[in-house]
C-alpha atoms as a PDB file:
ATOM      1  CA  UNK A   1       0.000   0.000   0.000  1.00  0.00           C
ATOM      2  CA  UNK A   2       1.361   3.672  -0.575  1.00  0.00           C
ATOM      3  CA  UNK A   3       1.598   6.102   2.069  1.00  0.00           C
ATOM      4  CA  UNK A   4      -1.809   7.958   0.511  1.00  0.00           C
ATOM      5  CA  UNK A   5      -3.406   4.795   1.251  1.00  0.00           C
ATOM      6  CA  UNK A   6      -7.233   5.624   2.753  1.00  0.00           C
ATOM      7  CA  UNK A   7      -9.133   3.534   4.555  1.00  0.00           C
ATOM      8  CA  UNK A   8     -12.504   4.369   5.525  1.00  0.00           C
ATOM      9  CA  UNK A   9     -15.440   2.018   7.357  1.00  0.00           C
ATOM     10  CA  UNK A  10     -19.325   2.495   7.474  1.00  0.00           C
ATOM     11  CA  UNK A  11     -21.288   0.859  10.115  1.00  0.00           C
ATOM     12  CA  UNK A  12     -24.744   1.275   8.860  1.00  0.00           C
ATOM     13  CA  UNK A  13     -26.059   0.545   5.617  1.00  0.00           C
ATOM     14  CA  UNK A  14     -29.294   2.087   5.820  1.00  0.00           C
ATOM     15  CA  UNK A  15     -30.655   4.797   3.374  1.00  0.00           C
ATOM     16  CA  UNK A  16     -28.003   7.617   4.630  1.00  0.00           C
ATOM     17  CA  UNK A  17     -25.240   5.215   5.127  1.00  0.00           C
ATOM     18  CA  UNK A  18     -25.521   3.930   1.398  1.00  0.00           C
ATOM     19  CA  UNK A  19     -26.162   7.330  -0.086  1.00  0.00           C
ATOM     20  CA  UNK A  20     -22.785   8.202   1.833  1.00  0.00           C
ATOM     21  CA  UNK A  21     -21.270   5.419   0.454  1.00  0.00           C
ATOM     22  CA  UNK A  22     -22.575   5.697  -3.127  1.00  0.00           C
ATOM     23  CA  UNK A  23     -21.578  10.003  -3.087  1.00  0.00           C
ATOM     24  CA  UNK A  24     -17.670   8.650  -1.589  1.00  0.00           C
ATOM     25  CA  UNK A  25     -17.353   6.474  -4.663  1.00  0.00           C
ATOM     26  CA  UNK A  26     -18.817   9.507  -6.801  1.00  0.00           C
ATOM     27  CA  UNK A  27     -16.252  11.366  -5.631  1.00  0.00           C
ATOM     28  CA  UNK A  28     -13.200   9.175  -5.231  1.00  0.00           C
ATOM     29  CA  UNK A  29     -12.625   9.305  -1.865  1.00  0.00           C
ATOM     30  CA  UNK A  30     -11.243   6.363  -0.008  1.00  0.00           C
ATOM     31  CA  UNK A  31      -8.686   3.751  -1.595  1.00  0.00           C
ATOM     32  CA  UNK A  32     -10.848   1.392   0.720  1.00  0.00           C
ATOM     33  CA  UNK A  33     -14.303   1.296   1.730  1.00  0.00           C
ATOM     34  CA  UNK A  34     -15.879  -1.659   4.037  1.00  0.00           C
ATOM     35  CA  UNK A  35     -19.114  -1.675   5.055  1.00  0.00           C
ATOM     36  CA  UNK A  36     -20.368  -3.461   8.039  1.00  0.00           C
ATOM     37  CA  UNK A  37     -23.837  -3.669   9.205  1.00  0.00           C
ATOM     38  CA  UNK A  38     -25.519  -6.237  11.092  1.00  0.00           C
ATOM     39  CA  UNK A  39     -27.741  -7.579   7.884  1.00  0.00           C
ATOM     40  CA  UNK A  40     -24.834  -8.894   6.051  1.00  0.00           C
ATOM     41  CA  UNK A  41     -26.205  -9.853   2.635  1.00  0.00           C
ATOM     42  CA  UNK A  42     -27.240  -5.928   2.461  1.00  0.00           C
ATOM     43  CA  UNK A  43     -23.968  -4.746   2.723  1.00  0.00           C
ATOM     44  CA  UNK A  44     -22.659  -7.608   0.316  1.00  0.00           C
ATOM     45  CA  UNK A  45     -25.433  -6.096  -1.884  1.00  0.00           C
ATOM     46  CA  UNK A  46     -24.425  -2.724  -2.236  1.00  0.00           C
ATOM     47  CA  UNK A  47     -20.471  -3.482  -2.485  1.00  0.00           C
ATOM     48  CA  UNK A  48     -21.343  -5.746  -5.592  1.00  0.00           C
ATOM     49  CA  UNK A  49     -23.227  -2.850  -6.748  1.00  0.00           C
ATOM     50  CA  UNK A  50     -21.312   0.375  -5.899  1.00  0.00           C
ATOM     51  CA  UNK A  51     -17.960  -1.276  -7.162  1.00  0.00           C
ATOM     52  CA  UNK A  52     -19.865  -1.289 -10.473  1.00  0.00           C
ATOM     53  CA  UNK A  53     -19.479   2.496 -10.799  1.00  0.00           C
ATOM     54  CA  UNK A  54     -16.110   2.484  -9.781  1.00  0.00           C
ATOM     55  CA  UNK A  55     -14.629   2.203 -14.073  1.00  0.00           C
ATOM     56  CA  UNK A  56     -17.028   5.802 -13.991  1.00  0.00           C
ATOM     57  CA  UNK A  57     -14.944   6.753 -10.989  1.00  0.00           C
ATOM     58  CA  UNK A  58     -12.238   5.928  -9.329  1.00  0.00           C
ATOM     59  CA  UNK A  59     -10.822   2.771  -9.121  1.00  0.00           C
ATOM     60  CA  UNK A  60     -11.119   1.334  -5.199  1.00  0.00           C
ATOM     61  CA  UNK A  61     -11.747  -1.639  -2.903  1.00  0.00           C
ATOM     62  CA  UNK A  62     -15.232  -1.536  -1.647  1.00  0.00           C
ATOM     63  CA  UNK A  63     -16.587  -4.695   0.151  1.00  0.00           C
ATOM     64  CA  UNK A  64     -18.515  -5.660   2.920  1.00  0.00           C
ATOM     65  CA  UNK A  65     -17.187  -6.099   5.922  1.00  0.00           C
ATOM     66  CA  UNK A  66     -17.216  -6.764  10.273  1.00  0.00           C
ATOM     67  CA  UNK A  67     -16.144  -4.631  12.812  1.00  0.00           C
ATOM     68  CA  UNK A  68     -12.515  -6.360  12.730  1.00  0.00           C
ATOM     69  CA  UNK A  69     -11.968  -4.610   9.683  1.00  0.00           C
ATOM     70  CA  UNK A  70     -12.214  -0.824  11.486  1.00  0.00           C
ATOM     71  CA  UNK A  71      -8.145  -1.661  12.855  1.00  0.00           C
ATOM     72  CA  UNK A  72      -6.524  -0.590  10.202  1.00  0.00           C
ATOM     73  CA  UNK A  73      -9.052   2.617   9.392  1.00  0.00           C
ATOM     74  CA  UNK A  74      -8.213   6.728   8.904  1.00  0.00           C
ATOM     75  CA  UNK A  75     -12.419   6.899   9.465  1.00  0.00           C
ATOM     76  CA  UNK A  76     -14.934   5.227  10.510  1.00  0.00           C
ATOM     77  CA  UNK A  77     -18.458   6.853  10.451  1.00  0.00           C
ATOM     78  CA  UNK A  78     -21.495   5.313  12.020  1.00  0.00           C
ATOM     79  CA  UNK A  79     -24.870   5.877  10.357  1.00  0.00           C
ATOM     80  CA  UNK A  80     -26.438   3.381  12.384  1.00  0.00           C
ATOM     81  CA  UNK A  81     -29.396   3.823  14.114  1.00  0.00           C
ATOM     82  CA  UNK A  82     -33.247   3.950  14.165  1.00  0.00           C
ATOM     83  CA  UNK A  83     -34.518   6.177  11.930  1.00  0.00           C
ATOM     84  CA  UNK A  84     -37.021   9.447  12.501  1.00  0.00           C
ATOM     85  CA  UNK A  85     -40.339   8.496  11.826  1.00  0.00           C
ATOM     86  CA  UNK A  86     -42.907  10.827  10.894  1.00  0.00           C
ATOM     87  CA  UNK A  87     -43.804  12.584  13.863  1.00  0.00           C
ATOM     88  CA  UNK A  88     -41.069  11.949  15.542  1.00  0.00           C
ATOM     89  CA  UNK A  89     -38.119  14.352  17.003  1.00  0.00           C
ATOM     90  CA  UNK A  90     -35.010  13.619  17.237  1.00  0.00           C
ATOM     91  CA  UNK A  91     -34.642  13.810  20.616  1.00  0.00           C
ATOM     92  CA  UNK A  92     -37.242  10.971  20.824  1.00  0.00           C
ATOM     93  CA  UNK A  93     -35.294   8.667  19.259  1.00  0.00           C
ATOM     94  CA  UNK A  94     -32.446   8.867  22.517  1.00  0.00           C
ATOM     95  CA  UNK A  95     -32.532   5.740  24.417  1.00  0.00           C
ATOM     96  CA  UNK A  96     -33.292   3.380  21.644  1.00  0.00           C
ATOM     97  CA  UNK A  97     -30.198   4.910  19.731  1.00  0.00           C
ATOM     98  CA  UNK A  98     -27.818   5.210  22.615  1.00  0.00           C
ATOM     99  CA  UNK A  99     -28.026   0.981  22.953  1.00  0.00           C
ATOM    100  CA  UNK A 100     -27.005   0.917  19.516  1.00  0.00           C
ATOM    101  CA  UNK A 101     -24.475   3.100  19.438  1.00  0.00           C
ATOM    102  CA  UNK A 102     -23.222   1.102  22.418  1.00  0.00           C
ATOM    103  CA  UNK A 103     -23.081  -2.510  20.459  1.00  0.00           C
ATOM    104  CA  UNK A 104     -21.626  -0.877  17.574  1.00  0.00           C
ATOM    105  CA  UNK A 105     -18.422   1.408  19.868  1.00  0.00           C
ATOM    106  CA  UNK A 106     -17.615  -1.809  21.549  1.00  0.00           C
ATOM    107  CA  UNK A 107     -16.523  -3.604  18.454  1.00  0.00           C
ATOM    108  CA  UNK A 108     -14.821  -1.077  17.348  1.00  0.00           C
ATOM    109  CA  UNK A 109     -12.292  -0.206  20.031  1.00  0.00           C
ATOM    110  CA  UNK A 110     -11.723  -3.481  20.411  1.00  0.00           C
ATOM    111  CA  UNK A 111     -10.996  -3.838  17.442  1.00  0.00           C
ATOM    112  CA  UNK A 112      -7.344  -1.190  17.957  1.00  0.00           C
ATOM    113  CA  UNK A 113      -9.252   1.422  15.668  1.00  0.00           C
ATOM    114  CA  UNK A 114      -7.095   4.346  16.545  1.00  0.00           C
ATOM    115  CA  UNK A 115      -8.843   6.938  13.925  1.00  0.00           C
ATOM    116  CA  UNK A 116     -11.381   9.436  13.936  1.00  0.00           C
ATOM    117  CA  UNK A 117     -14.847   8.347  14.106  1.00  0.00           C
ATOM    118  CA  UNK A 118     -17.643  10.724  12.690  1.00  0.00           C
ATOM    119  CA  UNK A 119     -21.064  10.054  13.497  1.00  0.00           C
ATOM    120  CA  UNK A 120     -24.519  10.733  11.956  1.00  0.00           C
ATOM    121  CA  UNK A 121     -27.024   8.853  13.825  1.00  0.00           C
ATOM    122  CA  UNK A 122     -29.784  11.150  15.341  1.00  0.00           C
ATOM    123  CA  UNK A 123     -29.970  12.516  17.575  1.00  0.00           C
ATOM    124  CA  UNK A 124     -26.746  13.467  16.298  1.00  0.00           C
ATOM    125  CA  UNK A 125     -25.057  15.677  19.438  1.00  0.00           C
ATOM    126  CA  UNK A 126     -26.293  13.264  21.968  1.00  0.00           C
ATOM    127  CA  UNK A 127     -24.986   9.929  20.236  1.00  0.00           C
ATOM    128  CA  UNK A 128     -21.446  12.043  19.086  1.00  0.00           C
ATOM    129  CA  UNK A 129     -21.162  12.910  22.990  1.00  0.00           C
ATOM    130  CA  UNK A 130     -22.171   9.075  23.577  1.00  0.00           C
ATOM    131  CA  UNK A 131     -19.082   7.762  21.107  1.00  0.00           C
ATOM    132  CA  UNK A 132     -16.632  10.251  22.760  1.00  0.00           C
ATOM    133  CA  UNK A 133     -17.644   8.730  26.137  1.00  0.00           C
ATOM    134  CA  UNK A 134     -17.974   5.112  25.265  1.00  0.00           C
ATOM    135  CA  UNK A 135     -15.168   4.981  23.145  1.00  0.00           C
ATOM    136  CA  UNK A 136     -12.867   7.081  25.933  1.00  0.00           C
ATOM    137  CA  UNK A 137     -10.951   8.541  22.505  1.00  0.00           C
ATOM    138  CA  UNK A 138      -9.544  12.110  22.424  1.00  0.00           C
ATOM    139  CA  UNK A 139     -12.619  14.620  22.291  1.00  0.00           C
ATOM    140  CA  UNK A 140     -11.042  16.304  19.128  1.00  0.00           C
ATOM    141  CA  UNK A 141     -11.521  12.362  17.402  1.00  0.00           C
ATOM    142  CA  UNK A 142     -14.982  12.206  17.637  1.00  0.00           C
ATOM    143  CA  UNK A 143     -16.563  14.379  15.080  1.00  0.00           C
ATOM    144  CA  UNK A 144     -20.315  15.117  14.989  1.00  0.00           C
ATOM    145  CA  UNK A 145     -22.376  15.620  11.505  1.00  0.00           C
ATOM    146  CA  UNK A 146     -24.010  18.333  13.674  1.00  0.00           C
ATOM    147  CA  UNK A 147     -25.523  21.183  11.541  1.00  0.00           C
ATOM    148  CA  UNK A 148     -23.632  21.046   8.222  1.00  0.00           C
ATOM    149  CA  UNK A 149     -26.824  19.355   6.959  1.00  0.00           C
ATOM    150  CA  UNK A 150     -28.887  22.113   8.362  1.00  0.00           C
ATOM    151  CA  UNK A 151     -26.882  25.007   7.586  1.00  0.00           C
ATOM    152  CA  UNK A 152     -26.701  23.845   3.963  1.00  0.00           C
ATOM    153  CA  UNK A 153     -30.617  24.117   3.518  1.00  0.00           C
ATOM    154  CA  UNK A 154     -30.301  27.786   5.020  1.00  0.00           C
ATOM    155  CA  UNK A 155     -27.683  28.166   2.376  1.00  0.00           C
ATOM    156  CA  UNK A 156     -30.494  27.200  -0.147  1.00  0.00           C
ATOM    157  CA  UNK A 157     -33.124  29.085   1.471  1.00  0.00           C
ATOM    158  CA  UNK A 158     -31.084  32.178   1.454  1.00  0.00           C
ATOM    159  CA  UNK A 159     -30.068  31.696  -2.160  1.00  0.00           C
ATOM    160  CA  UNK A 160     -33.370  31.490  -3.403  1.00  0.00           C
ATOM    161  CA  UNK A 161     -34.804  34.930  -1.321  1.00  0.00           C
ATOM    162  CA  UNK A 162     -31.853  36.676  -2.903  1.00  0.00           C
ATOM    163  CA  UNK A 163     -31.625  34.832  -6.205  1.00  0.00           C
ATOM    164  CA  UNK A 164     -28.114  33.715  -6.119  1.00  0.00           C
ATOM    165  CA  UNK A 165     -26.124  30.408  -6.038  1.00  0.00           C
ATOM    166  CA  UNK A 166     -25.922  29.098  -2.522  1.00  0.00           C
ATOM    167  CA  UNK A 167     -21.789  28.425  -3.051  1.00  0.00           C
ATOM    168  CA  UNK A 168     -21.624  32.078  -2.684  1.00  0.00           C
ATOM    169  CA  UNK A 169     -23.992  32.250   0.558  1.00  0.00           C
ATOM    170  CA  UNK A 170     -21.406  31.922   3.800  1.00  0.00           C
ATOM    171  CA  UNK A 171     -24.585  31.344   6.857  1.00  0.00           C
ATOM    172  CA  UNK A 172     -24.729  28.707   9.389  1.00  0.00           C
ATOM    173  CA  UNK A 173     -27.334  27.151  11.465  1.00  0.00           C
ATOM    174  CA  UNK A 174     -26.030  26.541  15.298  1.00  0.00           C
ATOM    175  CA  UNK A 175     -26.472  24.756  18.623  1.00  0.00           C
ATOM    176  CA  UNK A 176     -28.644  21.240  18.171  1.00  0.00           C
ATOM    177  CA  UNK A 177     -29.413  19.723  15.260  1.00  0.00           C
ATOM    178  CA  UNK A 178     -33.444  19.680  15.807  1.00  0.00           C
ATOM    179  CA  UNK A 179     -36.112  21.747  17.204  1.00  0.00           C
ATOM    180  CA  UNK A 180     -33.911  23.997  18.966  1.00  0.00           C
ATOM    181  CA  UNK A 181     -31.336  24.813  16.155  1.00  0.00           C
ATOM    182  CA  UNK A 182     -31.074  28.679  15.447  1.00  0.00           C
ATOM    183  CA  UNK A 183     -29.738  30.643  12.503  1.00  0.00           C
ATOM    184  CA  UNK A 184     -27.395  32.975  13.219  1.00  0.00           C
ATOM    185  CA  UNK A 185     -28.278  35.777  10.897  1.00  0.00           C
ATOM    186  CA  UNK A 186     -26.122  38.079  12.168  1.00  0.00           C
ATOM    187  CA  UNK A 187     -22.649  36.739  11.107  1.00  0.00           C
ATOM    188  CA  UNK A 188     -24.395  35.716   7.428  1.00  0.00           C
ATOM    189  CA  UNK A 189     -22.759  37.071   4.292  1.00  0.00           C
ATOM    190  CA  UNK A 190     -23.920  36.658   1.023  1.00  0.00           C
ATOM    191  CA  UNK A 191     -20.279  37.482  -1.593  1.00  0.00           C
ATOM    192  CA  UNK A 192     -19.004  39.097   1.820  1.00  0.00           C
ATOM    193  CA  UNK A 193     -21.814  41.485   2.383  1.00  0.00           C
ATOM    194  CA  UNK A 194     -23.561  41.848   5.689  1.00  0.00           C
ATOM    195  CA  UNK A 195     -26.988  39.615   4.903  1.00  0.00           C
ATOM    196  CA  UNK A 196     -28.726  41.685   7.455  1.00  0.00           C
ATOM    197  CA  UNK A 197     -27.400  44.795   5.015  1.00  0.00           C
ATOM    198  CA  UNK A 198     -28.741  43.346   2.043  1.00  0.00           C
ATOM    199  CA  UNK A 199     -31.385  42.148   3.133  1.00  0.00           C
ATOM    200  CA  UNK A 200     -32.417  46.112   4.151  1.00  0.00           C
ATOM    201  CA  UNK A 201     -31.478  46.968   0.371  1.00  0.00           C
ATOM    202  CA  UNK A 202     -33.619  44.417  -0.716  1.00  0.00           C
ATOM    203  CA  UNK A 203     -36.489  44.940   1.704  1.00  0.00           C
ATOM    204  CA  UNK A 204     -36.443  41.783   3.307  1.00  0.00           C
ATOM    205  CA  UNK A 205     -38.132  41.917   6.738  1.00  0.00           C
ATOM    206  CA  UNK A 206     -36.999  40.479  10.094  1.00  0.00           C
ATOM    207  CA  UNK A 207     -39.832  38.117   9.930  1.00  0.00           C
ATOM    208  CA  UNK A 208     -39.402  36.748   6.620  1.00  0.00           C
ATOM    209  CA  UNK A 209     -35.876  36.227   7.504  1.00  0.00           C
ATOM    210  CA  UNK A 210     -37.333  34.314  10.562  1.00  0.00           C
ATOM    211  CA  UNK A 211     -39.671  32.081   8.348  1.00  0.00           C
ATOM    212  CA  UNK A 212     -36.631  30.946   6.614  1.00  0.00           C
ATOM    213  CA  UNK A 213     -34.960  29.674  10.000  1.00  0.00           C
ATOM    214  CA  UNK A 214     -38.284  28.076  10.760  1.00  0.00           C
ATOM    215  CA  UNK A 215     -38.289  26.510   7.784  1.00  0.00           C
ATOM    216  CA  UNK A 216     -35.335  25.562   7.382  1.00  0.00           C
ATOM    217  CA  UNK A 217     -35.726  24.036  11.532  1.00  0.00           C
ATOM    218  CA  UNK A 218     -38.816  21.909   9.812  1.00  0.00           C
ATOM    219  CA  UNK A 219     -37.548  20.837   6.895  1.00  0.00           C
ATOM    220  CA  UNK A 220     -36.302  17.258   7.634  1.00  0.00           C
ATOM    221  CA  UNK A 221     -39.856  16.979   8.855  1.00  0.00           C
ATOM    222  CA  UNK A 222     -41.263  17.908   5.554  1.00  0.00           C
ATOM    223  CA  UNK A 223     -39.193  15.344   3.903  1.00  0.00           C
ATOM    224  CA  UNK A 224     -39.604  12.783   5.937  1.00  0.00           C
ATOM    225  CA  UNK A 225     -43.854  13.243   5.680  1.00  0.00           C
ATOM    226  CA  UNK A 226     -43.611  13.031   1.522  1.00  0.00           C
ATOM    227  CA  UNK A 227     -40.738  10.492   1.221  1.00  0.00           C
ATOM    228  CA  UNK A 228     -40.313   8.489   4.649  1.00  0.00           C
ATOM    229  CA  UNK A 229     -36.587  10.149   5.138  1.00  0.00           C
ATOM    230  CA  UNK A 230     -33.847  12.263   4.333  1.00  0.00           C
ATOM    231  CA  UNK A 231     -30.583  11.130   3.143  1.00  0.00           C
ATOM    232  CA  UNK A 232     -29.436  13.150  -0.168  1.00  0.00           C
ATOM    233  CA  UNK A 233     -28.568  15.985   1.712  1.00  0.00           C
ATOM    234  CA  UNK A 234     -27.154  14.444   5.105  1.00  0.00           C
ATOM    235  CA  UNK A 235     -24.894  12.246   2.928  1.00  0.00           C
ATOM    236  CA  UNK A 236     -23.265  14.542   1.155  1.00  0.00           C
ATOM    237  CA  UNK A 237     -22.738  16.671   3.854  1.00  0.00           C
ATOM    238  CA  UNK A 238     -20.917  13.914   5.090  1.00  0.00           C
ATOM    239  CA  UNK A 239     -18.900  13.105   2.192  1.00  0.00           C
ATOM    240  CA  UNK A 240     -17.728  16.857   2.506  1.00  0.00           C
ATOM    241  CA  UNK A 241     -16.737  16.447   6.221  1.00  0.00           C
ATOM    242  CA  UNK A 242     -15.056  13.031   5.398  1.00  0.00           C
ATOM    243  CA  UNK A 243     -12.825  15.290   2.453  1.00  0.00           C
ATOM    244  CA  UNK A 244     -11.822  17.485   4.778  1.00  0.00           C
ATOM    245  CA  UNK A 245     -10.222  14.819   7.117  1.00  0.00           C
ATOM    246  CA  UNK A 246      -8.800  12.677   4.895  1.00  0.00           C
ATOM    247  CA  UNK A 247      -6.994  15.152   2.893  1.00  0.00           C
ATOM    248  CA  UNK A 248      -5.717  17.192   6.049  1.00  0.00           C
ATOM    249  CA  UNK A 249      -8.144  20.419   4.970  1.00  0.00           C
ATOM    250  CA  UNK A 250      -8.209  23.169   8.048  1.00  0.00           C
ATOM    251  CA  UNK A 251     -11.614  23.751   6.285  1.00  0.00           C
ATOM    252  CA  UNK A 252     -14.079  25.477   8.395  1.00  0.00           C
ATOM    253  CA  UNK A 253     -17.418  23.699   8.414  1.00  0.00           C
ATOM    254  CA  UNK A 254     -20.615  23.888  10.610  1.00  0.00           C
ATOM    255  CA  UNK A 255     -20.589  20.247  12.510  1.00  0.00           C
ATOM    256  CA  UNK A 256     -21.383  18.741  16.129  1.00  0.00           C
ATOM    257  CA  UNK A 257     -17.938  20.325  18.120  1.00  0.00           C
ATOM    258  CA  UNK A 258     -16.784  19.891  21.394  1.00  0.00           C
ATOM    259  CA  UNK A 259     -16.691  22.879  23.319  1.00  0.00           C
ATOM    260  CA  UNK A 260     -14.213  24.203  25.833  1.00  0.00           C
ATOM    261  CA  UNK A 261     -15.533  27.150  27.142  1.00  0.00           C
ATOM    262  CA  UNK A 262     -16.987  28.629  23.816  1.00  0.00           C
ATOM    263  CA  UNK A 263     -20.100  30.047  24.067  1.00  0.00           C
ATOM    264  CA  UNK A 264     -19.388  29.769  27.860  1.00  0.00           C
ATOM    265  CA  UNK A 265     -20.240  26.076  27.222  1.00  0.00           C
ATOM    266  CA  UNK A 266     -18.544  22.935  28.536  1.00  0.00           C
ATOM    267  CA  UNK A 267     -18.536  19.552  28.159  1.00  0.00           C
ATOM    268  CA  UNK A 268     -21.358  18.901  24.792  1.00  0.00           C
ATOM    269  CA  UNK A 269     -21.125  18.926  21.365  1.00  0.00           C
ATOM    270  CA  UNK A 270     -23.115  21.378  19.379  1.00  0.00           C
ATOM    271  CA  UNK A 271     -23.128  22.978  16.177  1.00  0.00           C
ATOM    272  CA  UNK A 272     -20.550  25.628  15.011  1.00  0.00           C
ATOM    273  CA  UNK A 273     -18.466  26.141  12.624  1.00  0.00           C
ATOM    274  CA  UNK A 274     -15.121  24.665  13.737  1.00  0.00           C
ATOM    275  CA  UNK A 275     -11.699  23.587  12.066  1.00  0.00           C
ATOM    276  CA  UNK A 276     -11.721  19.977  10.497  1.00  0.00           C
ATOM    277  CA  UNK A 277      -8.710  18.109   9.652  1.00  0.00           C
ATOM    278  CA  UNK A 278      -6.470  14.671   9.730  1.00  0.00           C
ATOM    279  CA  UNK A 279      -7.372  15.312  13.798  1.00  0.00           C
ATOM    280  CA  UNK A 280     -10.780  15.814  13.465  1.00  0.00           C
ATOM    281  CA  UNK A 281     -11.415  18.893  14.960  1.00  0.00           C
ATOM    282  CA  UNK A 282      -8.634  21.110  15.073  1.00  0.00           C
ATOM    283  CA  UNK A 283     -10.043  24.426  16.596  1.00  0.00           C
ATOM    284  CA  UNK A 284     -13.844  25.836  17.484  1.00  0.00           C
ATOM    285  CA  UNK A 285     -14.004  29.042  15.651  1.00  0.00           C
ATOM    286  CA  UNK A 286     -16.719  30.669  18.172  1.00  0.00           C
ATOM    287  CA  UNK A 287     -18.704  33.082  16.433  1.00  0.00           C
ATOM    288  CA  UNK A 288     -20.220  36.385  17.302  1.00  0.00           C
ATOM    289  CA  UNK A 289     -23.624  35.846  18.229  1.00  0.00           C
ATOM    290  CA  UNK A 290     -26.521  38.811  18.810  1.00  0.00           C
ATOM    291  CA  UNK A 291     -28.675  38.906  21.764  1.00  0.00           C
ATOM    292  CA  UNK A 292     -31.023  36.856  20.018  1.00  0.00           C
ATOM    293  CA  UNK A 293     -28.872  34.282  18.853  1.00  0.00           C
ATOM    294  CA  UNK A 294     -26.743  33.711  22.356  1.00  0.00           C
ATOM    295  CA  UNK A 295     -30.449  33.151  24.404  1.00  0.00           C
ATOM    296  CA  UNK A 296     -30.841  30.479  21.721  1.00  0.00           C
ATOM    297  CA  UNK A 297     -27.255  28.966  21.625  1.00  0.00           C
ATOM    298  CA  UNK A 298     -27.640  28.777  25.492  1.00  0.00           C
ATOM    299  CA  UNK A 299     -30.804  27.481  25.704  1.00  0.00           C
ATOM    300  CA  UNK A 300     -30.340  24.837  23.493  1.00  0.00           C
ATOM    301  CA  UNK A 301     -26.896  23.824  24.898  1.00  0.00           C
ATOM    302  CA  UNK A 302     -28.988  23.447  28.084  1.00  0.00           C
ATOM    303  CA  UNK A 303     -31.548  20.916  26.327  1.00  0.00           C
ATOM    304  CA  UNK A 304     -28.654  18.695  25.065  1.00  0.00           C
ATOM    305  CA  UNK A 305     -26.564  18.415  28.505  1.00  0.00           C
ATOM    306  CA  UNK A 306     -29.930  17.306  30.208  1.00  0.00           C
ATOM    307  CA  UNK A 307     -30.714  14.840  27.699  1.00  0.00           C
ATOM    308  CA  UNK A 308     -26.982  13.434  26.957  1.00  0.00           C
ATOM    309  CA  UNK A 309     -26.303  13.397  30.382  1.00  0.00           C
ATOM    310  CA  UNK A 310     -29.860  11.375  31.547  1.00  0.00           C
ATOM    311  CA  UNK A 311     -29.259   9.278  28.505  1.00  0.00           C
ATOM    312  CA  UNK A 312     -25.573   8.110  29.268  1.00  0.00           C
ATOM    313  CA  UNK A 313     -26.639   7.729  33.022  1.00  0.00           C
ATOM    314  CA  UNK A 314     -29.553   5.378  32.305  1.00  0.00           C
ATOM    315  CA  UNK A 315     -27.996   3.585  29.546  1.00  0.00           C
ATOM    316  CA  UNK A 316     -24.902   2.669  32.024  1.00  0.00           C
ATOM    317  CA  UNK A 317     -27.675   1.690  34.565  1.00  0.00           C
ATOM    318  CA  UNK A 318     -28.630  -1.053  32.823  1.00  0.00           C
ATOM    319  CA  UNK A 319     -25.448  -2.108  32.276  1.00  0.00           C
END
């Protein structure tokens, strides 16, 4: 093997882990790809049927997998989970999801995996903060999906009210990923003007600026109500995170970060935009926040601790 050798493993091969893994091969990522899930002939499947488009590609060992295989990895990211079912909130879907995420860390560690794992499973901040403490790795290793998902339907939203391409919108949603996400307007630039600025030029009102966050807050839900789930969107927000540690980035992307006094938070992960490399995350880049927007930020970090914390201590419990 050369020394650019990449090894990456995906433990769950539901409909976001397999969009992941069909949107890595897309994009060449990965000299390796396993995928291990616990219905085998699925994951058997879709390696027969991804390495199909690897001619159209890039040329790469994908095959199915157990957790043995996670040794030797750079990544491992862990879709699996039970999914959100119409109706449902994320932070419903806790205690079933923290038992999973506690068969599948196991394996893994025992395994010598020595990586960085990024995670995906909702609720995402509560079952990254679960893999940090389960797994007993380095908090900077553990790498939540957080809101890069979330802040990339803003970036849409945005785009459209202003009628330009959302590669040139720079906005990000913060704090949970769910019902008590906020978007922090006040930091947004659209080509490096103030969005609050334009969107005074352009007569765009507080509230509809509002009814875009609230949107943008529900959308999952709307998805989920016409199609069952979401995993487009999620998965290639993934694939982006995944380029940005296996090819050493610094890039600054919204995802589920540990903080270390940011915010004047401790101890959680939560959305903001942070430095992502080979380390996972390098550095929280804590933004300015209005009034507004640091009521929100704490009150949401306030949600998560009580649930993560409850969660973990009940799920030990039992143990």
């Amino acid at each position: 093997m050369s020394k650019n050798h990449q090894k990456v493993v995906l433990v769950g091969d539901g409909a976001v882990g397999s969009s992941y893994a069909f949107a890595m091969a897309q994009q060449g990522l990965a000299e390796e790809f396993a995928i291990v899930d616990i219905i085998k002939k699925r994951t058997e499947g879709d390696a027969l049927d991804l390495e199909d488009a690897t001619p159209f590609t890039a040329p790469k060992a994908i095959y199915s997998a157990d957790y043995d295989t996670c040794k030797d990895a750079d990544l491992v990211v862990i879709t699996a989970g039970a999914p959100q079912k119409p109706g449902e909130t994320r932070l419903q879907l806790v205690d079933k999801n923290l038992k999973i995420i506690k068969s599948v860390v196991e394996p893994i560690v025992k395994s010598g995996f020595n990586g960085v794992f990024l995670v995906a499973a909702n609720p995402v901040d509560i079952l990254t903060y679960a893999v940090q403490k389960l797994s007993g790795f380095p908090r900077n290793k553990v790498v939540g999906s957080g809101t890069s998902l979330d802040s990339a339907r803003l970036r849409v939203a945005l785009a459209k009210k202003f009628d330009v391409s959302p590669v040139d919108v720079s906005a990000n949603i913060m704090a949970e990923h769910g019902d008590s996400e906020f978007a922090a307007f006040s930091s947004a630039t659209i080509g490096g003007k103030p969005l609050l600025d334009l969107a005074k030029e352009k007569g765009v009102s507080d509230e509809e600026l509002l009814k875009i966050e609230d949107d943008v807050r529900n959308k999952a839900y709307e998805i989920i109500n016409r199609k069952g789930a979401t995993y487009y969107g999620v998965a290639t927000a993934l694939t982006r995170i995944s380029r940005a540690i296996l090819r050493d980035e610094n890039a600054v992307l919204p995802i589920g970060a540990p903080v270390d006094g940011e915010y004047g938070l401790k101890g959680i992960y939560i959305g903001t935009p942070a430095v992502v490399n080979a380390s996972g995350v390098a550095q929280v880049l804590e933004v300015p926040l209005n009034e507004r927007e640091s009521k929100a930020m704490a009150d949401s970090a306030k949600t998560l601790q009580e649930v993560a914390e409850n969660g973990m201590a009940k799920l030990m419990g039992e143990n």
